[in-house]
PDB file of N, CA and C in Angstrom:
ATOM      1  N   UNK A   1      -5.888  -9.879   4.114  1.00  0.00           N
ATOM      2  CA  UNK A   1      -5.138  -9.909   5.342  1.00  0.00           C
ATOM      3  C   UNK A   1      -5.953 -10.576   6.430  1.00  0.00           C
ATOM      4  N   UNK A   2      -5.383 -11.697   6.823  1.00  0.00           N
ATOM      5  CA  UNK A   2      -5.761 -11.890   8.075  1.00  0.00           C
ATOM      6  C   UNK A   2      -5.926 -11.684   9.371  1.00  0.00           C
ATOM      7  N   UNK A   3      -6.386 -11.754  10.536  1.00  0.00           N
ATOM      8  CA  UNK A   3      -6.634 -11.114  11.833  1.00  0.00           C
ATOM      9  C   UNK A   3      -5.593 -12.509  11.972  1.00  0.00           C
ATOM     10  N   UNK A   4      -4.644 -12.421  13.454  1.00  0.00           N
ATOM     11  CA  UNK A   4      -3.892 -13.541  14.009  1.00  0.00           C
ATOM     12  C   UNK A   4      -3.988 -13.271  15.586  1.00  0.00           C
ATOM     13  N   UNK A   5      -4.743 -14.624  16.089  1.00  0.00           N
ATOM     14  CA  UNK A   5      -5.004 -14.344  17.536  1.00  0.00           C
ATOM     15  C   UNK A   5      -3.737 -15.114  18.807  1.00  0.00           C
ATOM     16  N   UNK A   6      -3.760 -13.630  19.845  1.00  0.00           N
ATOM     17  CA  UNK A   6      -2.804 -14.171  20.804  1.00  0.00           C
ATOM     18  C   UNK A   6      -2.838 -14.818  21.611  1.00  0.00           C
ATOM     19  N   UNK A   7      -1.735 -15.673  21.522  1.00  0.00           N
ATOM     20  CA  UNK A   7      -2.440 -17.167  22.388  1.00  0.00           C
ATOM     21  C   UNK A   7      -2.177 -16.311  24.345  1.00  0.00           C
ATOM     22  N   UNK A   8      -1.413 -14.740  24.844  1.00  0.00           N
ATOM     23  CA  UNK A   8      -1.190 -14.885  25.792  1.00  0.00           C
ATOM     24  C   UNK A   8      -2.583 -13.491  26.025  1.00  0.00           C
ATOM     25  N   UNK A   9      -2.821 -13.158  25.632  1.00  0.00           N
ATOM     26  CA  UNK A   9      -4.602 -12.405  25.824  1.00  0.00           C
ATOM     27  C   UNK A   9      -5.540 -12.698  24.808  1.00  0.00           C
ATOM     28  N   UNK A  10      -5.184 -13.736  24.511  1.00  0.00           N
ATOM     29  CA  UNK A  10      -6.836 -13.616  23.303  1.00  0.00           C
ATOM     30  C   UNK A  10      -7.423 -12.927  22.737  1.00  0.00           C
ATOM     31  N   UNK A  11      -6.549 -11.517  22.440  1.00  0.00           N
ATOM     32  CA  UNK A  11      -7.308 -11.034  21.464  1.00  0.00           C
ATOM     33  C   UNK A  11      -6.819 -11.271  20.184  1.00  0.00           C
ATOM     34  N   UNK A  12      -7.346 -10.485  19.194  1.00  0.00           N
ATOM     35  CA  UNK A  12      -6.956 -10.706  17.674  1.00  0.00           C
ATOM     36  C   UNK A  12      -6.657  -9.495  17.567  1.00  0.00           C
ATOM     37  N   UNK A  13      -4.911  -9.188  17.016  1.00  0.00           N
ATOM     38  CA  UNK A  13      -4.460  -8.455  15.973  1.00  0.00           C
ATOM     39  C   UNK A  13      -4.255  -8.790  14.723  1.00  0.00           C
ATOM     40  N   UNK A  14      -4.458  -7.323  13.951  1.00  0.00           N
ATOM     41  CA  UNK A  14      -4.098  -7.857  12.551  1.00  0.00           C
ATOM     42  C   UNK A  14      -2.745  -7.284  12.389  1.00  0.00           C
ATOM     43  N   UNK A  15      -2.278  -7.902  11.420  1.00  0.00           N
ATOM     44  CA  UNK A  15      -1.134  -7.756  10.924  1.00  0.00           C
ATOM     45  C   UNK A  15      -0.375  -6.546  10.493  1.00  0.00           C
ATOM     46  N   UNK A  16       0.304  -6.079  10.836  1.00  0.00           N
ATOM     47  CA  UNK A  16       0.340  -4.782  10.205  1.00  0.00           C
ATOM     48  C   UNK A  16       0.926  -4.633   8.404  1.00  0.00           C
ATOM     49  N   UNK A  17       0.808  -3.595   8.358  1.00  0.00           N
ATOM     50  CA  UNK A  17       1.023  -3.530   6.919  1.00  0.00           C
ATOM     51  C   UNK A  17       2.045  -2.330   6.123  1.00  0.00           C
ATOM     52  N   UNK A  18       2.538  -3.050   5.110  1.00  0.00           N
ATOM     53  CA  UNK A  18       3.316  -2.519   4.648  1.00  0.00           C
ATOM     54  C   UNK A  18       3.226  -1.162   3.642  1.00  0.00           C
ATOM     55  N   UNK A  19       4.053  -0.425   2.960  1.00  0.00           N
ATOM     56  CA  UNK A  19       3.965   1.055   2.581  1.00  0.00           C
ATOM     57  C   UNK A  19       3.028   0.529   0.903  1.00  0.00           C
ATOM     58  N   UNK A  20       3.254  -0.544   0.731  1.00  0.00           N
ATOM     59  CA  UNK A  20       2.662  -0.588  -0.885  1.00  0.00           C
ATOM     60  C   UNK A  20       1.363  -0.666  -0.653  1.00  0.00           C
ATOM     61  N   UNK A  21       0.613  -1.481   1.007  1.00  0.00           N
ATOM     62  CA  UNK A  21      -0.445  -1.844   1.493  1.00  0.00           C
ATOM     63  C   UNK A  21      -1.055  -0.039   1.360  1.00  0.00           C
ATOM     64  N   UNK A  22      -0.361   0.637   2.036  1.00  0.00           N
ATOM     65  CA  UNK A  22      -0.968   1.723   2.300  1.00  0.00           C
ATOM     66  C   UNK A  22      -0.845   2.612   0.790  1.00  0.00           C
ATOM     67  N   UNK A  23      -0.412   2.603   0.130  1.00  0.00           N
ATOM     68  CA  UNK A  23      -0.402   3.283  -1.235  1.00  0.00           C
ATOM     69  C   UNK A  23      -1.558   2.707  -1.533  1.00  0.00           C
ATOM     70  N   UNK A  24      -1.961   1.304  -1.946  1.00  0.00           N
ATOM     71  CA  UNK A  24      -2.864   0.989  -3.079  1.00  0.00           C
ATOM     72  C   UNK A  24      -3.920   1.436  -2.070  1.00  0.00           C
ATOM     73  N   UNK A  25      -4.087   1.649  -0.394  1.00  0.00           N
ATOM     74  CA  UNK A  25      -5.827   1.828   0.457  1.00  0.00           C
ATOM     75  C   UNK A  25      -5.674   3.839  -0.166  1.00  0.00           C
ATOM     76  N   UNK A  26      -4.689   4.177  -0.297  1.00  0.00           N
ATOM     77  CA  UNK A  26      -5.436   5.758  -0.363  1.00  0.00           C
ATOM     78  C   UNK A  26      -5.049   6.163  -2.354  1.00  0.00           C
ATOM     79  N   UNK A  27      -4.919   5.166  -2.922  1.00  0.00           N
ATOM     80  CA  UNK A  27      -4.820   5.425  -5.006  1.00  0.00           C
ATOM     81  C   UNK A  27      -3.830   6.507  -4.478  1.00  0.00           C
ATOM     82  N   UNK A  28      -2.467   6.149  -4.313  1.00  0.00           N
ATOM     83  CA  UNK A  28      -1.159   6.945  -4.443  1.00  0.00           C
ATOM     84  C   UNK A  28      -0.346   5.838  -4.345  1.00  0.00           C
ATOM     85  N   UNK A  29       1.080   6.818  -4.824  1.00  0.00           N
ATOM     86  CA  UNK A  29       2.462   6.108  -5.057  1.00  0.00           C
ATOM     87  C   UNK A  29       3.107   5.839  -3.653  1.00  0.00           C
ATOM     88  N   UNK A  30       3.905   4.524  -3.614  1.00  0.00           N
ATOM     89  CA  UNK A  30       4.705   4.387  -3.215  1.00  0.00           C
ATOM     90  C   UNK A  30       5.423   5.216  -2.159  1.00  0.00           C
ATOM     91  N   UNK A  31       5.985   6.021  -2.986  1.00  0.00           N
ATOM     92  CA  UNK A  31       6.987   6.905  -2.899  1.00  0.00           C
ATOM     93  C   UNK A  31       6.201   8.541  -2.141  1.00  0.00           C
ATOM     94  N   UNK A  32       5.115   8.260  -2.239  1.00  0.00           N
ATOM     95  CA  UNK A  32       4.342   9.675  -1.560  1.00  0.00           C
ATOM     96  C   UNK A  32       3.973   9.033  -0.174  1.00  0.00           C
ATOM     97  N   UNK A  33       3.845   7.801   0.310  1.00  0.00           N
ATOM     98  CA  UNK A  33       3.248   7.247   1.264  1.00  0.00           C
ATOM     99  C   UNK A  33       5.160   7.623   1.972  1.00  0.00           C
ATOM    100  N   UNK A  34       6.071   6.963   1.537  1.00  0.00           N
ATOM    101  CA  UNK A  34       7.142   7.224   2.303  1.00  0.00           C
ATOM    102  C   UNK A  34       7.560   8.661   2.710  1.00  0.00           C
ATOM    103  N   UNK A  35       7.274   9.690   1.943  1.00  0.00           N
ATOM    104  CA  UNK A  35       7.339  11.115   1.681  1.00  0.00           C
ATOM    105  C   UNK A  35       6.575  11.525   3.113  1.00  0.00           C
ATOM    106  N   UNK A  36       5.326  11.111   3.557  1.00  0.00           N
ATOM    107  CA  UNK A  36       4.446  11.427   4.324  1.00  0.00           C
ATOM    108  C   UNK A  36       5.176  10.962   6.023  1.00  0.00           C
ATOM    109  N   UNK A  37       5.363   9.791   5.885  1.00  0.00           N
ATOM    110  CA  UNK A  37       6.353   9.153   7.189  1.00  0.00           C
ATOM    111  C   UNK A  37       7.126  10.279   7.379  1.00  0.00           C
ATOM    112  N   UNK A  38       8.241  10.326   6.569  1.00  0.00           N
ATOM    113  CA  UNK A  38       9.137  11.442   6.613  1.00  0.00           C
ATOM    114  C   UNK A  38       9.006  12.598   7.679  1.00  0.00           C
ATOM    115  N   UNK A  39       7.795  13.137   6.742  1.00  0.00           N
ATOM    116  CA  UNK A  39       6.952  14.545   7.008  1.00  0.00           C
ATOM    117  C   UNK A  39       6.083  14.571   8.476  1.00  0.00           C
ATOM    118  N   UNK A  40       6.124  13.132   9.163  1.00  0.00           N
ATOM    119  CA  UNK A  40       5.218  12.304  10.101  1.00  0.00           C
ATOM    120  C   UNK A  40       4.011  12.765   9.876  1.00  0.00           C
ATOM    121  N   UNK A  41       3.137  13.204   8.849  1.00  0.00           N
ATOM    122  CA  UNK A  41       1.859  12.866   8.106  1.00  0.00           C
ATOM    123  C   UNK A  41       1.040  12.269   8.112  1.00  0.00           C
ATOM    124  N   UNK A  42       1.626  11.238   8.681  1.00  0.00           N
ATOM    125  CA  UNK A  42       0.337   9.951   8.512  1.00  0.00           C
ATOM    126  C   UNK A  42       1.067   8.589   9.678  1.00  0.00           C
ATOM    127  N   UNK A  43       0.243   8.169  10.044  1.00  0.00           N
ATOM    128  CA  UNK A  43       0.185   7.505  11.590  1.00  0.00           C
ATOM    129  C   UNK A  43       1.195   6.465  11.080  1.00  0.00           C
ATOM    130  N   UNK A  44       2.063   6.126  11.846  1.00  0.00           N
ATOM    131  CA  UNK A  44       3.433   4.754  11.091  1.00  0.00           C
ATOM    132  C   UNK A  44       4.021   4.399  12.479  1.00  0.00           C
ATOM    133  N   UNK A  45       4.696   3.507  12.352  1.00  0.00           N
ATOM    134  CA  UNK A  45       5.742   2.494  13.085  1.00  0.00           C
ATOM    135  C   UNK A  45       7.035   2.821  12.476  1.00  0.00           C
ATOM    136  N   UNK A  46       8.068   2.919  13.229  1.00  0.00           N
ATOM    137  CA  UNK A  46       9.420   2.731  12.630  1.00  0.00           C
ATOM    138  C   UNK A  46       9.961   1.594  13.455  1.00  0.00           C
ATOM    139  N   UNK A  47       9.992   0.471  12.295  1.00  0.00           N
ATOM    140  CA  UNK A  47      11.040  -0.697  13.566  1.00  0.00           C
ATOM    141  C   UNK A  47      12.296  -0.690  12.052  1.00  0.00           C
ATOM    142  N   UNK A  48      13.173  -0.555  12.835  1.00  0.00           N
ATOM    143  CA  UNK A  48      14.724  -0.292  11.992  1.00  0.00           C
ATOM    144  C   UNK A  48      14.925   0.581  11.090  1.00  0.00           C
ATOM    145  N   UNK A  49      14.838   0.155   9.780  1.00  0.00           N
ATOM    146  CA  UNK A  49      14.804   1.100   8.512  1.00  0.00           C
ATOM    147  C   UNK A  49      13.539   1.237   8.165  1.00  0.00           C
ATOM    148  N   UNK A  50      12.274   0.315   8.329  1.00  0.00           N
ATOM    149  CA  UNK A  50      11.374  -0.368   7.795  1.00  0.00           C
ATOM    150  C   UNK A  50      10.070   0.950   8.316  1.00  0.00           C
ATOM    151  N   UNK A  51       8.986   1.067   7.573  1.00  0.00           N
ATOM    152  CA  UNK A  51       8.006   2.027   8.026  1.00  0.00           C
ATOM    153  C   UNK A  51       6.815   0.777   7.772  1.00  0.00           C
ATOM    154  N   UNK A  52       5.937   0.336   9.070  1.00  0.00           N
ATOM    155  CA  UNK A  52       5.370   0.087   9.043  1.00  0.00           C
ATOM    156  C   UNK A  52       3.897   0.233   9.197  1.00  0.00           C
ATOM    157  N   UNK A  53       2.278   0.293   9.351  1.00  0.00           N
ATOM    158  CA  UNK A  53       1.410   0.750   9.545  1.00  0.00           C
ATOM    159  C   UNK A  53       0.794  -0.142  10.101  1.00  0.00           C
ATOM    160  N   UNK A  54      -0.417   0.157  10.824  1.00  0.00           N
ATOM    161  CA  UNK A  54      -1.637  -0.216  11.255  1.00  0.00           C
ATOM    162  C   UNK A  54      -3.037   0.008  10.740  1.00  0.00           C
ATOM    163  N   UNK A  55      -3.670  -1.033  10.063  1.00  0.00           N
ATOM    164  CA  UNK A  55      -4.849  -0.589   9.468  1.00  0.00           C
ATOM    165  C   UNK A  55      -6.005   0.104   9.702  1.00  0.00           C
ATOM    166  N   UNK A  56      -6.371  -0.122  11.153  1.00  0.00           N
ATOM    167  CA  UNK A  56      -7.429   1.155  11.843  1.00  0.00           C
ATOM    168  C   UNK A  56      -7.155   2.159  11.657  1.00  0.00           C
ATOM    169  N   UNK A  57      -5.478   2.295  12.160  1.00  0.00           N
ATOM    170  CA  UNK A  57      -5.037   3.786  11.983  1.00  0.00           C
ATOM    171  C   UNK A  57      -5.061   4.822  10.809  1.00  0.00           C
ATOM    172  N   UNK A  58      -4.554   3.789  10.186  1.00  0.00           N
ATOM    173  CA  UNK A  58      -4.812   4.380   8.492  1.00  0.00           C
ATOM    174  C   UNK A  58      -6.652   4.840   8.173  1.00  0.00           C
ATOM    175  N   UNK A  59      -7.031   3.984   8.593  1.00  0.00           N
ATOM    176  CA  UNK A  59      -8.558   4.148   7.832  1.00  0.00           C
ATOM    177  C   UNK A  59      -8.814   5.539   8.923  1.00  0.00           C
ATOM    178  N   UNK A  60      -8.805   5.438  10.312  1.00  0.00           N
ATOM    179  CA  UNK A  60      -9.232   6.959  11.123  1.00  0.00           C
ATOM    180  C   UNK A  60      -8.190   8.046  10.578  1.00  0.00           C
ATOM    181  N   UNK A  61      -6.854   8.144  10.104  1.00  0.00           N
ATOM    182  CA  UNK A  61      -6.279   8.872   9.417  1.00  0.00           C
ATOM    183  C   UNK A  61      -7.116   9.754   7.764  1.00  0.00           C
ATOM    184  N   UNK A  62      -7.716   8.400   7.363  1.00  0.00           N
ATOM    185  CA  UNK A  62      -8.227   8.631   6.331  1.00  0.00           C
ATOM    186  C   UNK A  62      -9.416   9.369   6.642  1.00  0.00           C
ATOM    187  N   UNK A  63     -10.211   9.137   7.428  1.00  0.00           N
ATOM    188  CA  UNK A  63     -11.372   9.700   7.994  1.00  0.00           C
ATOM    189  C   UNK A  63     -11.467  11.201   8.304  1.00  0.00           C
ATOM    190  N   UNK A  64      -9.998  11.383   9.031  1.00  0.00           N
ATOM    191  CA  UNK A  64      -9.880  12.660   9.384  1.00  0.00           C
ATOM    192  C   UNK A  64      -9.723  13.711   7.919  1.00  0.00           C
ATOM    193  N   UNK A  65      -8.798  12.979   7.029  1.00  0.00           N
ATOM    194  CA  UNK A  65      -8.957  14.140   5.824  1.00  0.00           C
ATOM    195  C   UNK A  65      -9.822  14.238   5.200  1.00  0.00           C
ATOM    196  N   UNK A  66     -10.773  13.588   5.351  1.00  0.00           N
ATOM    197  CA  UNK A  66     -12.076  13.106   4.373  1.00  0.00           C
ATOM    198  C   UNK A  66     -12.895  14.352   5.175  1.00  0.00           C
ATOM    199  N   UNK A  67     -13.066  14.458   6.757  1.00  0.00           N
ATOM    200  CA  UNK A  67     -13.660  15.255   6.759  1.00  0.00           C
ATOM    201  C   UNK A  67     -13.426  16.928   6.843  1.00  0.00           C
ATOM    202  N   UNK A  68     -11.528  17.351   6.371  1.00  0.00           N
ATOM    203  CA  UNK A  68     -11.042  18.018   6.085  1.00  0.00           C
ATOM    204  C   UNK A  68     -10.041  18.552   6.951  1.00  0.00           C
ATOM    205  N   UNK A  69      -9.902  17.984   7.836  1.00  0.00           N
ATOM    206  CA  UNK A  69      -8.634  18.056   9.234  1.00  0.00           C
ATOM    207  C   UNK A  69      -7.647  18.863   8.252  1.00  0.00           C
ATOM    208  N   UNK A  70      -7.188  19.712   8.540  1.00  0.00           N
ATOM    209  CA  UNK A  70      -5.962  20.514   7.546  1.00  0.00           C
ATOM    210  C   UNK A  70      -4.587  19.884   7.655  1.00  0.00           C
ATOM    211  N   UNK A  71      -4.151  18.849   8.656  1.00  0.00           N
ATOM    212  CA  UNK A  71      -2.690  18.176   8.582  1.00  0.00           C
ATOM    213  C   UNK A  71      -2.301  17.601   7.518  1.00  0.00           C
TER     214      UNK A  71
END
């Protein structure tokens, strides 16, 4: 994944990412990553039908259960 920079502040976002993106970063299904949205579990975007993510978010999400956050 690439970083894509804005031409009206100059910074660089990355792209956000999709539910299969986030299945294969935590070795789970599909279908448990959507389960979690649901449940609002885990940090997401809703634009329409679509559940989208942010990769920092995910990884400090990940961080937090790693060091045993009970959510």
């Amino acid at each position: 994944m690439q970083a894509t920079a804005s031409a009206e502040t100059g910074t660089r976002t990355a792209p956000l990412l999709f539910a299969t993106d986030v299945a294969e970063m935590i070795g789970m299904r599909v279908d448990y990553v959507y389960r979690l949205c649901r449940e609002d579990a885990i940090p997401h975007l809703r634009l329409g039908r679509s559940y989208r993510f942010i990769g920092a978010e995910i990884e400090n999400w990940l961080k937090e259960k790693q060091r045993g956050d009970g959510r």
